[in-house]
Protein backbone atom coordinates (compact mmCIF):
# COMPACT_ATOMS: atom_id res chain seq x y z
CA UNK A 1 3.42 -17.22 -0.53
CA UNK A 2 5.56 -16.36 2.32
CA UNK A 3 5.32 -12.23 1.11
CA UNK A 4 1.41 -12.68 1.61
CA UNK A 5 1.27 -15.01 4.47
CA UNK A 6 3.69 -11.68 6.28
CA UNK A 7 1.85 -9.34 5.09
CA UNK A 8 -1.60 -10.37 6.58
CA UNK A 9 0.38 -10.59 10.00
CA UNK A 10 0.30 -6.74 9.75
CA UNK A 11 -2.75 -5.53 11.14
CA UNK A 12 -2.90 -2.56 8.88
CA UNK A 13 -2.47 -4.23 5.51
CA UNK A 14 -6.23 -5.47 5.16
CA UNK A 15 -7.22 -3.22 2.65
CA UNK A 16 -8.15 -5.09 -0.54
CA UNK A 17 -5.93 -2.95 -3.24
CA UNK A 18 -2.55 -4.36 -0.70
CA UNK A 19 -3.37 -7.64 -0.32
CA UNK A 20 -4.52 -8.56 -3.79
CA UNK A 21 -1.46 -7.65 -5.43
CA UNK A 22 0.29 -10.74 -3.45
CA UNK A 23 -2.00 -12.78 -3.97
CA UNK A 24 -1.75 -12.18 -8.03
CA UNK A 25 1.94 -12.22 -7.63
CA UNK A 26 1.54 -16.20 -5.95
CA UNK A 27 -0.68 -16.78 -8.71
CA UNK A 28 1.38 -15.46 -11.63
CA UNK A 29 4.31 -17.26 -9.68
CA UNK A 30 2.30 -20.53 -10.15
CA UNK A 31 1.64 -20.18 -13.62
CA UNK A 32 5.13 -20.59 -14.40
CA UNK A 33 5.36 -23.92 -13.27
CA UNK A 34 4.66 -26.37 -16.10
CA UNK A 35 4.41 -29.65 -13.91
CA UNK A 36 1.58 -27.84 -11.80
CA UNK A 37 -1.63 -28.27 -12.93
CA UNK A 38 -4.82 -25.86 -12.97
CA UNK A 39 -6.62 -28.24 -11.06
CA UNK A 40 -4.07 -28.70 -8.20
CA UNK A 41 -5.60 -27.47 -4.97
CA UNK A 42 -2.78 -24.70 -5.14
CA UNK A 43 -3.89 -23.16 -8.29
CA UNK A 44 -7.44 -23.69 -7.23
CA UNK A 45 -7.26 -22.15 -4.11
CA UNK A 46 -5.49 -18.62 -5.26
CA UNK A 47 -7.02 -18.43 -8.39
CA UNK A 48 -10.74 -18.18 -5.74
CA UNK A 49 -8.81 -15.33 -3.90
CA UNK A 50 -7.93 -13.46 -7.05
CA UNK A 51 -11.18 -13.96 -8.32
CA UNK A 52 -12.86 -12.78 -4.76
CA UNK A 53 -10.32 -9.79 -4.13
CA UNK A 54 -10.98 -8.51 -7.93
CA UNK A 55 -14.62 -8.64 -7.64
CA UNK A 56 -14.69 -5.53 -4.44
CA UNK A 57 -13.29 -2.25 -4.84
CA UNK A 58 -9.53 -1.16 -3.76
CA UNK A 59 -10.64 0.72 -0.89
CA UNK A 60 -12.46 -2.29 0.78
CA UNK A 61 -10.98 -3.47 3.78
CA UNK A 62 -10.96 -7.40 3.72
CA UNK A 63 -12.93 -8.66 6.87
CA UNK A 64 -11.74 -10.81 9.71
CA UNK A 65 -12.98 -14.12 8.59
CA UNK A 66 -12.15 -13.75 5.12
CA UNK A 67 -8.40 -13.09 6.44
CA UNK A 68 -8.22 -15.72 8.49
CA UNK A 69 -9.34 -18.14 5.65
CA UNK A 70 -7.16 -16.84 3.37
CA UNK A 71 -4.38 -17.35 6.11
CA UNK A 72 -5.59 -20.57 5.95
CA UNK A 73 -5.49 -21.42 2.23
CA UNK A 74 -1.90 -20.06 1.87
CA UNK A 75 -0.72 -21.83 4.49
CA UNK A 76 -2.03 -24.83 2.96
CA UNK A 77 -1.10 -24.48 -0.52
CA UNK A 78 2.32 -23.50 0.82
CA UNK A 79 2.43 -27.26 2.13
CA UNK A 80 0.48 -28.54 -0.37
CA UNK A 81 3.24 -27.25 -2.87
């Protein structure tokens, strides 16, 4: 989570097709732990993000709000972890 919490620090890297492979590598990352559930606010959480980056086009550029709230969500499922 760390790799996509740095990336979105970088002003440049808002474009959809850069930030949604992080977010997919968190999520396949997650998958491998048995304990954690589907429903765990983690899983919840990036498994929206995957969901909402897959659903535009590569070339769209992710707006402000939507990367401060996903600042936001990996920040907390980093703690929530």
């Amino acid at each position: 989570m760390i790799g996509a919490t740095d990336l979105l620090q970088l002003e440049d890297y808002y474009d959809v097709h850069q930030v949604c492979v992080a977010v997919v590598d968190i999520q396949n990352a997650l998958s491998k732990y048995p304990h954690l559930k589907p429903e765990n606010e983690c899983n919840v959480k990036i498994n929206h993000w995957v969901t909402v980056l897959k659903a535009k086009s590569a070339t769209d550029t992710i707006s402000d709000d939507e990367i401060k709230q996903l600042k936001m969500d990996l920040e907390t499922s980093y703690q929530d972890f």
